[in-house]
N, C-alpha and C. Protein backbone atom coordinates (compact mmCIF):
# COMPACT_ATOMS: atom_id res chain seq x y z
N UNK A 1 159.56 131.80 127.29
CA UNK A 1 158.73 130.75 126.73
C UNK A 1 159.26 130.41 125.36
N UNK A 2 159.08 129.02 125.37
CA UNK A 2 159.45 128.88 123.60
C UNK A 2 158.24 129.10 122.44
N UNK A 3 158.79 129.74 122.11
CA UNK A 3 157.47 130.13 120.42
C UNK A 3 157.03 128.67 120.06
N UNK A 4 155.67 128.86 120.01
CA UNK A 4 154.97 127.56 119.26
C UNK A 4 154.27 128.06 118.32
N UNK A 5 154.56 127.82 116.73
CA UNK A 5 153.62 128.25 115.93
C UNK A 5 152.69 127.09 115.94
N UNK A 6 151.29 127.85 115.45
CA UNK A 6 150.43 127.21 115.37
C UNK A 6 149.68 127.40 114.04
N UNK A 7 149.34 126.21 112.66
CA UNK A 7 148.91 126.75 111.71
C UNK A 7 147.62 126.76 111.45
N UNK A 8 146.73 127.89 111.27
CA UNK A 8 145.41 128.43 111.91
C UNK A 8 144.91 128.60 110.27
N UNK A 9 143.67 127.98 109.93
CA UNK A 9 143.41 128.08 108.60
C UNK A 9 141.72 127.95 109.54
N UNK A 10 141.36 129.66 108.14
CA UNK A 10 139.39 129.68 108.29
C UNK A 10 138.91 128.47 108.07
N UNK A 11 139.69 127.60 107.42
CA UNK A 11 138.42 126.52 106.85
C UNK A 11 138.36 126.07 107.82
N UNK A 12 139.09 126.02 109.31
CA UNK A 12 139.25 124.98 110.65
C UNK A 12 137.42 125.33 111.01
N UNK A 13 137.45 126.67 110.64
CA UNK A 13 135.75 126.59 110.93
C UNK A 13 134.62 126.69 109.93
N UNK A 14 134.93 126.49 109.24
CA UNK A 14 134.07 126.15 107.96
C UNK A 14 135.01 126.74 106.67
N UNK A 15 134.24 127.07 105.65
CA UNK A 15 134.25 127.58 104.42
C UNK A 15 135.59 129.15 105.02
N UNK A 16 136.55 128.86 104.23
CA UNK A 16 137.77 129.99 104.63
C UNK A 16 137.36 131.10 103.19
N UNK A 17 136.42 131.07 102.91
CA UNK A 17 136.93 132.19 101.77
C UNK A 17 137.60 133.01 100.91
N UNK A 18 138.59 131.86 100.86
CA UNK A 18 139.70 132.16 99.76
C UNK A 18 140.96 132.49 100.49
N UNK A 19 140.81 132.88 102.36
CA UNK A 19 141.58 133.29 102.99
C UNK A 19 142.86 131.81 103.24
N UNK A 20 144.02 132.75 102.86
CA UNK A 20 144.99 131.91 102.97
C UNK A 20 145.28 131.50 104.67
N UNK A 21 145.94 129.92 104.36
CA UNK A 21 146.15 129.51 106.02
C UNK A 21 146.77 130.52 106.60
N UNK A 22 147.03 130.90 108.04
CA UNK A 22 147.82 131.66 108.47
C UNK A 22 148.74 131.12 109.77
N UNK A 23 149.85 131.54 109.72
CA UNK A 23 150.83 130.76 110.69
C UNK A 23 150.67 131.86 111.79
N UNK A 24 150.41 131.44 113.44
CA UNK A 24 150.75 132.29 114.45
C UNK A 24 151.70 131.71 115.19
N UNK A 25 152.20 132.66 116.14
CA UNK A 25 152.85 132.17 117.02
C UNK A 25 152.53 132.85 118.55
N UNK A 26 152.61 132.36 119.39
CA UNK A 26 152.26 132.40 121.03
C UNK A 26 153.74 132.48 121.46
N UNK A 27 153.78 133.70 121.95
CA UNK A 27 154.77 133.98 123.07
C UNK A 27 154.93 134.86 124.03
N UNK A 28 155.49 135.06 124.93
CA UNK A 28 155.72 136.25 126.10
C UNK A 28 155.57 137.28 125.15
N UNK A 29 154.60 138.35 125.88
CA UNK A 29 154.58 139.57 125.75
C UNK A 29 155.72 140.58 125.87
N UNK A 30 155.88 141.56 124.86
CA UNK A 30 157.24 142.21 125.41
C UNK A 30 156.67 143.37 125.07
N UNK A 31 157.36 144.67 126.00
CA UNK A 31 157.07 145.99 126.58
C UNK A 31 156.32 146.79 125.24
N UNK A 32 157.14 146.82 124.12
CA UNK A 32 156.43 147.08 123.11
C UNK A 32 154.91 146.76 122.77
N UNK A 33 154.47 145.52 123.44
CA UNK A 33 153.35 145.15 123.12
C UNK A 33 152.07 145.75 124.00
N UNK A 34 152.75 146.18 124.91
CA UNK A 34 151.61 146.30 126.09
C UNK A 34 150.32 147.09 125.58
N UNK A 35 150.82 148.34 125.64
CA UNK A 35 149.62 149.68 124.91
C UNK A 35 148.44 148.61 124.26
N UNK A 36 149.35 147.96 122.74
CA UNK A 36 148.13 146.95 122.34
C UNK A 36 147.24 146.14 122.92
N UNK A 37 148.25 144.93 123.74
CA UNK A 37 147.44 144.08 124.79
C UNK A 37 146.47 144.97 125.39
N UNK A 38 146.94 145.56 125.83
CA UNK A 38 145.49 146.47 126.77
C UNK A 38 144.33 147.00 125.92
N UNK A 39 145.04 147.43 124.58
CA UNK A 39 143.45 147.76 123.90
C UNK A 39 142.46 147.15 123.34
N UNK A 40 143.49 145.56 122.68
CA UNK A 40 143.29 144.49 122.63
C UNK A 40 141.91 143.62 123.82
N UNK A 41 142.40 144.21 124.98
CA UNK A 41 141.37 143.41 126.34
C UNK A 41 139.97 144.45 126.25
N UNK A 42 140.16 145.43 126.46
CA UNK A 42 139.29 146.65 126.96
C UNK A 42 138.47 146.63 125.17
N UNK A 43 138.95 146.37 123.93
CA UNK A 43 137.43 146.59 122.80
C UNK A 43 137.04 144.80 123.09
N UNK A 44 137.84 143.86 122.83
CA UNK A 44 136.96 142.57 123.39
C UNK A 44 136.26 142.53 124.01
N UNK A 45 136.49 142.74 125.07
CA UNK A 45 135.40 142.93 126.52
C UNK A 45 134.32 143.47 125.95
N UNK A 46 134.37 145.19 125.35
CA UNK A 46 133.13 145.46 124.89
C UNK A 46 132.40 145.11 124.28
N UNK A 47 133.20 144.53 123.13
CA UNK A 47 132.41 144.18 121.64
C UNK A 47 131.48 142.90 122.67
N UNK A 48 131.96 142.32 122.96
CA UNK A 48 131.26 141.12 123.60
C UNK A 48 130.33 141.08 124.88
N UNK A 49 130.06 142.78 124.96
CA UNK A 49 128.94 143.25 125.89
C UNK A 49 129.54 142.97 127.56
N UNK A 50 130.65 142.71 127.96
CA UNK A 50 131.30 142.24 129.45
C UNK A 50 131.20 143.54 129.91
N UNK A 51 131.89 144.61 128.95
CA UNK A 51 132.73 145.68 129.65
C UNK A 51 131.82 146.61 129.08
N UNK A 52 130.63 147.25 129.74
CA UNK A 52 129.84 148.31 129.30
C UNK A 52 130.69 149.66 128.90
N UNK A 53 131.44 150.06 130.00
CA UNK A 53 131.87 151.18 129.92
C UNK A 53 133.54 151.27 129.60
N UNK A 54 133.89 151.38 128.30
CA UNK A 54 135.57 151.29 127.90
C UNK A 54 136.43 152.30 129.30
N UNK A 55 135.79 153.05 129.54
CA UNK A 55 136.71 154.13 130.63
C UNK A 55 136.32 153.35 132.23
N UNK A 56 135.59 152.49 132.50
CA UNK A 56 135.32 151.81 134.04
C UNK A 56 137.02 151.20 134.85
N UNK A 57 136.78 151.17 135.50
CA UNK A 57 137.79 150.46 136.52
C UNK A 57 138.12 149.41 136.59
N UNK A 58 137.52 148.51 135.88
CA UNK A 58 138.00 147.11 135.37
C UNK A 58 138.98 147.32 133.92
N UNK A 59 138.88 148.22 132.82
CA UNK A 59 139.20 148.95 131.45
C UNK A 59 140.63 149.58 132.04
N UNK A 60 140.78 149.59 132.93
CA UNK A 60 141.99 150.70 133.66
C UNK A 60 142.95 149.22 133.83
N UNK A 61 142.07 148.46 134.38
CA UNK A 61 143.10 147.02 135.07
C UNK A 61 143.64 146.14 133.54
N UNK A 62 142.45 145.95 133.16
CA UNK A 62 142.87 145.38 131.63
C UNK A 62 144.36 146.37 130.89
N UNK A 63 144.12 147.49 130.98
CA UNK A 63 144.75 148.45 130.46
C UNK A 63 146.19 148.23 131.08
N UNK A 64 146.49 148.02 132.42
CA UNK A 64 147.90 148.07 132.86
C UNK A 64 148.73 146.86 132.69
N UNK A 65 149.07 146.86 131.57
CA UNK A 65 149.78 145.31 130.88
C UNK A 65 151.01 145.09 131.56
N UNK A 66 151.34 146.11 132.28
CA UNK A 66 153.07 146.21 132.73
C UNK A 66 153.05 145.46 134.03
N UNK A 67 151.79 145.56 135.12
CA UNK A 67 151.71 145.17 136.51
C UNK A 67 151.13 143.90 136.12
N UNK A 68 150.82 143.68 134.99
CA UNK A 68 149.89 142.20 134.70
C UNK A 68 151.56 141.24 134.75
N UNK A 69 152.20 141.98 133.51
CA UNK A 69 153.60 140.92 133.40
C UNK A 69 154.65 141.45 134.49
N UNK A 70 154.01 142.02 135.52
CA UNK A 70 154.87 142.06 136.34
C UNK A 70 154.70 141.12 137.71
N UNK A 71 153.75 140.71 137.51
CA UNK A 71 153.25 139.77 138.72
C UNK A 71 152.11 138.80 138.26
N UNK A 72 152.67 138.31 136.63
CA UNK A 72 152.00 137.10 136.38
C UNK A 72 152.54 136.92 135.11
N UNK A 73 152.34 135.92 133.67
CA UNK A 73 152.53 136.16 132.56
C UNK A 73 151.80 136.68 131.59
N UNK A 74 152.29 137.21 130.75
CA UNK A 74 151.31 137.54 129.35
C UNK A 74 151.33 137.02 128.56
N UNK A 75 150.89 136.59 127.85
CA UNK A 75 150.98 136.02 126.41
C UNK A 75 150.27 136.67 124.90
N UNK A 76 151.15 136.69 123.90
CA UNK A 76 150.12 137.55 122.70
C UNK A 76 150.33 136.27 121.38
N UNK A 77 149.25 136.27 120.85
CA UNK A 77 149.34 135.64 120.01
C UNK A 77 149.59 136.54 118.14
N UNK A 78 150.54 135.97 117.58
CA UNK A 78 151.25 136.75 116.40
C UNK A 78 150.52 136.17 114.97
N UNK A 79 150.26 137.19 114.27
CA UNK A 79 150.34 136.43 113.23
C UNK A 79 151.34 137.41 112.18
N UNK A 80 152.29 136.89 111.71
CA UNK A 80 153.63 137.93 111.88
C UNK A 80 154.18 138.96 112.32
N UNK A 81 153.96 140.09 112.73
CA UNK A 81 154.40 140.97 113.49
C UNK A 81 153.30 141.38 114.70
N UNK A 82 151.71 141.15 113.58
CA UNK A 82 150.58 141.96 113.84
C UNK A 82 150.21 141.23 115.63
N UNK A 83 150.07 141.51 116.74
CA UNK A 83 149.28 141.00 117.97
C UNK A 83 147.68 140.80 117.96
N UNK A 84 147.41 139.76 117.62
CA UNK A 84 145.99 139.75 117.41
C UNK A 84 145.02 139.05 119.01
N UNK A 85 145.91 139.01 119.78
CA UNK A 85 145.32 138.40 121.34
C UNK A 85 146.11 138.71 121.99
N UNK A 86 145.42 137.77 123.16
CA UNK A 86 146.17 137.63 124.56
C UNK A 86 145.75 137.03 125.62
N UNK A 87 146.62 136.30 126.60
CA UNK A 87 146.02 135.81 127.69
C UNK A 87 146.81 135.95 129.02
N UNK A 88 146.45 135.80 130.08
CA UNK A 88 147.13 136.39 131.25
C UNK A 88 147.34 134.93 131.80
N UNK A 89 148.53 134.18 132.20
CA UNK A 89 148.70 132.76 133.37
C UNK A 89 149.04 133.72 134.80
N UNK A 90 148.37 132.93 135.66
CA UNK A 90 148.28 133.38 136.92
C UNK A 90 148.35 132.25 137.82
N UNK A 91 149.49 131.80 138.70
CA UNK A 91 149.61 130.87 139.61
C UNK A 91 148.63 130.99 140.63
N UNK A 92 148.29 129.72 141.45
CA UNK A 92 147.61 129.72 142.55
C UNK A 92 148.19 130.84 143.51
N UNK A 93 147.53 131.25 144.08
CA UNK A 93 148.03 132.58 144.92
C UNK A 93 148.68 133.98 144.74
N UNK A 94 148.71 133.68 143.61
CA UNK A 94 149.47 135.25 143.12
C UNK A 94 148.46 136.35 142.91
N UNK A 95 148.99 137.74 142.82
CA UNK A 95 147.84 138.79 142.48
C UNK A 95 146.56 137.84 141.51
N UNK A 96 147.41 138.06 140.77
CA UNK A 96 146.15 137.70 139.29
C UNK A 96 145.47 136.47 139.20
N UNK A 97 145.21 135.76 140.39
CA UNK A 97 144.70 134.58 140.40
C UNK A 97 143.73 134.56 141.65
N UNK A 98 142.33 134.50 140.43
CA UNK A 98 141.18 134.44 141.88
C UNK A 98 140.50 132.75 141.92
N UNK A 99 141.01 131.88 140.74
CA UNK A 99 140.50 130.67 140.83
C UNK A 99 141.04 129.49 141.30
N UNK A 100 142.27 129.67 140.88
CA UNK A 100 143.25 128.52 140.93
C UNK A 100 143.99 128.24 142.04
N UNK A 101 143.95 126.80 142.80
CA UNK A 101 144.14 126.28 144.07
C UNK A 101 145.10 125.67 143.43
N UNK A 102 146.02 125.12 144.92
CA UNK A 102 147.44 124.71 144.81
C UNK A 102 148.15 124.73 143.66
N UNK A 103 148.64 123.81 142.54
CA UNK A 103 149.48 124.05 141.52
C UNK A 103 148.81 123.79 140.54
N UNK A 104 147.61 124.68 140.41
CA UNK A 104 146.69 124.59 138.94
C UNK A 104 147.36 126.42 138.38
N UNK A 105 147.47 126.60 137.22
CA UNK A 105 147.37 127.83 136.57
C UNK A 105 146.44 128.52 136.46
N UNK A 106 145.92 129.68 136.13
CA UNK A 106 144.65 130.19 136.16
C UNK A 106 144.76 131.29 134.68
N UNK A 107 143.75 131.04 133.63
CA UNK A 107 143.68 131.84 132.77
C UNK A 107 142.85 132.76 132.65
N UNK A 108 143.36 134.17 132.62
CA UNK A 108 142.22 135.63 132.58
C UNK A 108 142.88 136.20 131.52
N UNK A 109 141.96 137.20 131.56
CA UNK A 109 141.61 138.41 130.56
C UNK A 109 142.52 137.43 129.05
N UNK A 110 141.52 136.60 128.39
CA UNK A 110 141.73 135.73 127.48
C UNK A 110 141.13 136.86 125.98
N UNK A 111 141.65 137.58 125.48
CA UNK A 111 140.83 138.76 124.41
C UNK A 111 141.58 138.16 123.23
N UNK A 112 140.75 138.29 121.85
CA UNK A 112 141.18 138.66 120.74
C UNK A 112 140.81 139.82 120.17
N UNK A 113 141.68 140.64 119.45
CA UNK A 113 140.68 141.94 118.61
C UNK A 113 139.67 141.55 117.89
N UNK A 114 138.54 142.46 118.14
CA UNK A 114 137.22 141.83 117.49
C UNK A 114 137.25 142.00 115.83
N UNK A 115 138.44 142.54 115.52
CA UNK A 115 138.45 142.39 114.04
C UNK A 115 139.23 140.86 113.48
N UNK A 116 140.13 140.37 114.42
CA UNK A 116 140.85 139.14 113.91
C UNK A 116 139.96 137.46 114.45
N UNK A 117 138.67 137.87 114.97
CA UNK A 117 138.18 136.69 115.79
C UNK A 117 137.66 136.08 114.70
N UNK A 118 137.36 134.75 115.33
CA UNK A 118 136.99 133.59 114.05
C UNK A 118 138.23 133.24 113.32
N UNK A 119 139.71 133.48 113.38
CA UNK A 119 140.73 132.89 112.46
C UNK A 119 141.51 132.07 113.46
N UNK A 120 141.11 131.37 114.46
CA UNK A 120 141.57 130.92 115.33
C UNK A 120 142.60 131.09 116.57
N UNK A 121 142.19 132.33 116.67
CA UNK A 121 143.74 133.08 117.49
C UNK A 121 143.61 132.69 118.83
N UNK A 122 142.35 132.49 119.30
CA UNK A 122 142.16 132.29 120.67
C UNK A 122 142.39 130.59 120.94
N UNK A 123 142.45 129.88 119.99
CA UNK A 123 142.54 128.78 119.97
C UNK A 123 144.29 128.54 120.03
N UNK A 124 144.97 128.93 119.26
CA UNK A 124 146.66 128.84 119.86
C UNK A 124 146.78 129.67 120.88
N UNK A 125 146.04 130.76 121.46
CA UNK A 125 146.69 130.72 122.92
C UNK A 125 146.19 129.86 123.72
N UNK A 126 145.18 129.46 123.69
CA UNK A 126 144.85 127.97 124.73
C UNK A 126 145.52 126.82 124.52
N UNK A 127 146.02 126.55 123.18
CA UNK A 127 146.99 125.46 123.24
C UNK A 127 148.62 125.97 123.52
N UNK A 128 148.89 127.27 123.33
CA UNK A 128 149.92 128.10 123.82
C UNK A 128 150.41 128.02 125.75
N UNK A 129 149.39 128.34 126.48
CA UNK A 129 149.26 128.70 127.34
C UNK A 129 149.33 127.05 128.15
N UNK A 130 148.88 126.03 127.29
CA UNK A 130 149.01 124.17 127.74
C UNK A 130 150.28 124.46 127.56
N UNK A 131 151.06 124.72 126.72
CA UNK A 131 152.35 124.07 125.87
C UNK A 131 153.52 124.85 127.26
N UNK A 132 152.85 126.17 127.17
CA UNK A 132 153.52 127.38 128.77
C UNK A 132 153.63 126.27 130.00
N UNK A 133 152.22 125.97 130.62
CA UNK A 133 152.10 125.15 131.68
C UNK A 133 152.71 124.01 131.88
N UNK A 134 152.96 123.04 130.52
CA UNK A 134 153.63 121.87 130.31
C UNK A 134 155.01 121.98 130.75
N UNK A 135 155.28 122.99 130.17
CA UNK A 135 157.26 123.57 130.56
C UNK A 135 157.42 123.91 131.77
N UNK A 136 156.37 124.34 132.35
CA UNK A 136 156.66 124.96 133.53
C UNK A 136 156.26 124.32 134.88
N UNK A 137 155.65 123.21 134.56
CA UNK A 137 155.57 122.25 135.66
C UNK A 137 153.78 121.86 136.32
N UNK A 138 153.12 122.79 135.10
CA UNK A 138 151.69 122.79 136.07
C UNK A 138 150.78 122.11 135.20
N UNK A 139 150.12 121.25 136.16
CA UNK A 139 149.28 119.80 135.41
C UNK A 139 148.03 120.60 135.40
N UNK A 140 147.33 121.47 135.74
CA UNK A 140 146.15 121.45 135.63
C UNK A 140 146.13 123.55 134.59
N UNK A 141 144.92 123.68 134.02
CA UNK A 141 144.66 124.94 133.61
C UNK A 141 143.34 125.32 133.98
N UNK A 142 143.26 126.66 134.25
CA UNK A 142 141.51 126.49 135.03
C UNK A 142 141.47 127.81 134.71
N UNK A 143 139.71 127.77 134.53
CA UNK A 143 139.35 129.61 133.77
C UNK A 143 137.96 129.26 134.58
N UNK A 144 137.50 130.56 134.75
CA UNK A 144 135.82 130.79 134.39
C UNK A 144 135.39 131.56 133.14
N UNK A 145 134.51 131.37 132.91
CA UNK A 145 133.48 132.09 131.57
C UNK A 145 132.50 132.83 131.68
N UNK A 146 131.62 133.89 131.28
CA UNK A 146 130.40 134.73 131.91
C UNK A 146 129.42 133.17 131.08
N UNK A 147 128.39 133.27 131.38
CA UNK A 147 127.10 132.18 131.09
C UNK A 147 126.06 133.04 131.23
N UNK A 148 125.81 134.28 130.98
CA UNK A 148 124.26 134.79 131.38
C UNK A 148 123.22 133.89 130.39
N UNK A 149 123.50 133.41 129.40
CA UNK A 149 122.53 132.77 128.70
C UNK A 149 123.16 131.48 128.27
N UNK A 150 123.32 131.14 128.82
CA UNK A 150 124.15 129.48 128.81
C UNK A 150 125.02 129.39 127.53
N UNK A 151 125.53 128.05 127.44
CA UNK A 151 126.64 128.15 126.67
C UNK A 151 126.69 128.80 125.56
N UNK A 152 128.00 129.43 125.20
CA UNK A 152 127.81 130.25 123.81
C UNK A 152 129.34 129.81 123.13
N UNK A 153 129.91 130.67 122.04
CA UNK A 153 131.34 130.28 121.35
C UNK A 153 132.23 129.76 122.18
N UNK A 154 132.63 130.76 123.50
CA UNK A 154 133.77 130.23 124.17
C UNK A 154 133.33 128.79 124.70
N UNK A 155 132.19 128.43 125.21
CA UNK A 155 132.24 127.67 126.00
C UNK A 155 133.10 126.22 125.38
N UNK A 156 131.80 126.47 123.97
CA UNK A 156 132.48 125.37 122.89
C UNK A 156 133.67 125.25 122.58
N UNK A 157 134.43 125.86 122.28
CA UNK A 157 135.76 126.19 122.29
C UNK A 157 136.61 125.37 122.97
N UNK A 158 136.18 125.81 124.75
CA UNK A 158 137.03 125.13 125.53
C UNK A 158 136.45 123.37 125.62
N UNK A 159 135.52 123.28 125.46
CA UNK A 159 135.16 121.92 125.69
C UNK A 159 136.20 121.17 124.31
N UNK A 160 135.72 121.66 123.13
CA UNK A 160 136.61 121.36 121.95
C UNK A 160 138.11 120.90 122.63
N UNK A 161 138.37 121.89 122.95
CA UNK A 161 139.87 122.04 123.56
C UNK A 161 140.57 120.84 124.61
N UNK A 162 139.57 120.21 125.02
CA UNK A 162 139.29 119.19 126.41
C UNK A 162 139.43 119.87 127.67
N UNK A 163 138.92 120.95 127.59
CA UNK A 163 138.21 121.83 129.13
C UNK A 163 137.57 120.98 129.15
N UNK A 164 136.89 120.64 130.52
CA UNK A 164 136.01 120.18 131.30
C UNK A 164 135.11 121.36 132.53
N UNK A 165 133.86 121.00 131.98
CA UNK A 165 133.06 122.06 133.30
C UNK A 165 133.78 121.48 134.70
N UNK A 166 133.55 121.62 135.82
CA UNK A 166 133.15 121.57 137.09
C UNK A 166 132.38 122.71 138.32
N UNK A 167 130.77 122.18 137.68
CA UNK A 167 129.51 122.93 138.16
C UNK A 167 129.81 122.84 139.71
N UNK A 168 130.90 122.26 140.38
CA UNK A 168 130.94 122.32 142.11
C UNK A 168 131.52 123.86 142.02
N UNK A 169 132.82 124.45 140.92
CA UNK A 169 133.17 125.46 140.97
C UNK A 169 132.78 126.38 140.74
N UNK A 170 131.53 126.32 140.03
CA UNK A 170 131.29 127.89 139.23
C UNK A 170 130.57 129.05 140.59
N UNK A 171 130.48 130.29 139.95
CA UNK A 171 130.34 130.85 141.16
C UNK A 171 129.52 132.02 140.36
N UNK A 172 128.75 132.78 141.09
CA UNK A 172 128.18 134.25 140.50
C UNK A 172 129.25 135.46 140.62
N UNK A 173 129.44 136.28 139.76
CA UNK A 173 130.15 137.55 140.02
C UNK A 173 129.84 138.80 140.82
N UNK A 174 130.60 139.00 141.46
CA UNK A 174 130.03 139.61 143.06
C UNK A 174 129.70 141.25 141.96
N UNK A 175 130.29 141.67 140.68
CA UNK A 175 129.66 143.00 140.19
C UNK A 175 128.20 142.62 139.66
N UNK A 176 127.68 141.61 139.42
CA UNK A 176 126.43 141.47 139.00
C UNK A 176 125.78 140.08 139.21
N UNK A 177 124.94 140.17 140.00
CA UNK A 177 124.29 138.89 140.96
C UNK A 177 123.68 137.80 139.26
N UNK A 178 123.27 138.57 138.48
CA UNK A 178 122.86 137.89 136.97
C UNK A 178 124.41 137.33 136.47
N UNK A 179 125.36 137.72 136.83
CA UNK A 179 126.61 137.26 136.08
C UNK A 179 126.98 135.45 136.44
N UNK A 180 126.79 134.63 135.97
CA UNK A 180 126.84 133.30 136.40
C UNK A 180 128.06 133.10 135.43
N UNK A 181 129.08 132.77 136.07
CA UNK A 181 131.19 132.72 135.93
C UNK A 181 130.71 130.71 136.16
N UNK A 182 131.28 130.01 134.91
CA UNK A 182 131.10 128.81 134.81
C UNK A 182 132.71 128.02 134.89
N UNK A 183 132.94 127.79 135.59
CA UNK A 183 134.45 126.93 135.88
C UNK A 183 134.79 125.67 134.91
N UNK A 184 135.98 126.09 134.34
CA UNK A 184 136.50 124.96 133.31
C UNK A 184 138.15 124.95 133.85
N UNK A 185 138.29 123.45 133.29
CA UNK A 185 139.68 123.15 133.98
C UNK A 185 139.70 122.02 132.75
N UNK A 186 141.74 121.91 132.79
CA UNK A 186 142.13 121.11 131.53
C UNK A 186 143.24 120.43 132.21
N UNK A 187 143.55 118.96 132.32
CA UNK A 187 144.69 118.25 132.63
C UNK A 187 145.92 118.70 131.84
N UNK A 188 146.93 119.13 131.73
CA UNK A 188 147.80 119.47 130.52
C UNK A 188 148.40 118.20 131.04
N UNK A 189 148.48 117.62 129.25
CA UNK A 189 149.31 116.19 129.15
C UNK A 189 150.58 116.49 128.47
């Protein structure tokens, strides 16, 4: 993939507190990174109440970064050396893709460390992961979201982003009948 920096300044969401802009960059994950990516997925998840139990069987899958970039892509987002995210592209039909039909992409396990969130990191891998799809031939990007209490940060985010819902797609999560997974999809232009 080609590096796209992206220049990510607090004030993008209000008042930056003195914090200087910061330049990231979005690119393929490399072997060195994995251990992180995975710890990276498995405290997100928690901090954000998804992943009750850090040691569960979903925490194990997040955790194996090597079979993720081995049968899909990774992506980490930089802000100079440090890995402060990540997101997984997953073609229609491949392991890592439970949403995405014919030649749409599919984005999972989308984490930032819950210490770097709010400086926009998750925001250059979604425009990272367009810029991925653009090169690589695929017009459409498609995620689900948890919704137990209707829209919250991410949702906004992606709408910001020009996600679009489509309520024909969304679906409940077969681990918890309360889990309502809300379908968003993005034309990459």
């Amino acid at each position: 993939m080609t590096t796209c920096a992206h220049p990510v300044a607090r004030a993008a969401h209000g008042d930056n507190g003195g914090v200087p802009e910061t330049r990231m960059s979005v690119e393929t994950a490399r072997t060195e990174d994995f251990a992180r990516v995975g710890e990276i997925c498995v405290a997100a998840y928690h901090e954000a109440g998804v992943l009750e139990n850090p040691a569960d069987g979903y925490a194990g899958t997040m955790r194996d970064v090597a079979d993720r970039a081995a049968n899909a892509v990774v992506l980490v987002v930089r802000a100079g050396r440090e890995v402060l995210g990540t997101v997984t592209l997953a073609a229609a039909g491949s392991e890592y893709a439970d949403l995405a039909r014919g030649d749409e992409l599919e984005l999972r396990m989308l984490a930032v460390d819950p210490a770097a969130q709010r400086r926009g990191a998750a925001e250059a891998l979604l425009r990272g992961a367009e810029e991925w799809a653009r090169e690589h031939g695929f017009p459409a990007l498609v995620l689900s979201v948890l919704s137990t209490d209707g829209p919250g940060a991410p949702h906004r985010l992606y709408e910001r982003l020009g996600f679009s819902r489509d309520q024909s797609r969304d679906y409940v999560g077969s681990w918890d009948p309360g889990a309502q997974m809300w379908f968003y999809e993005l034309t990459v232009r």
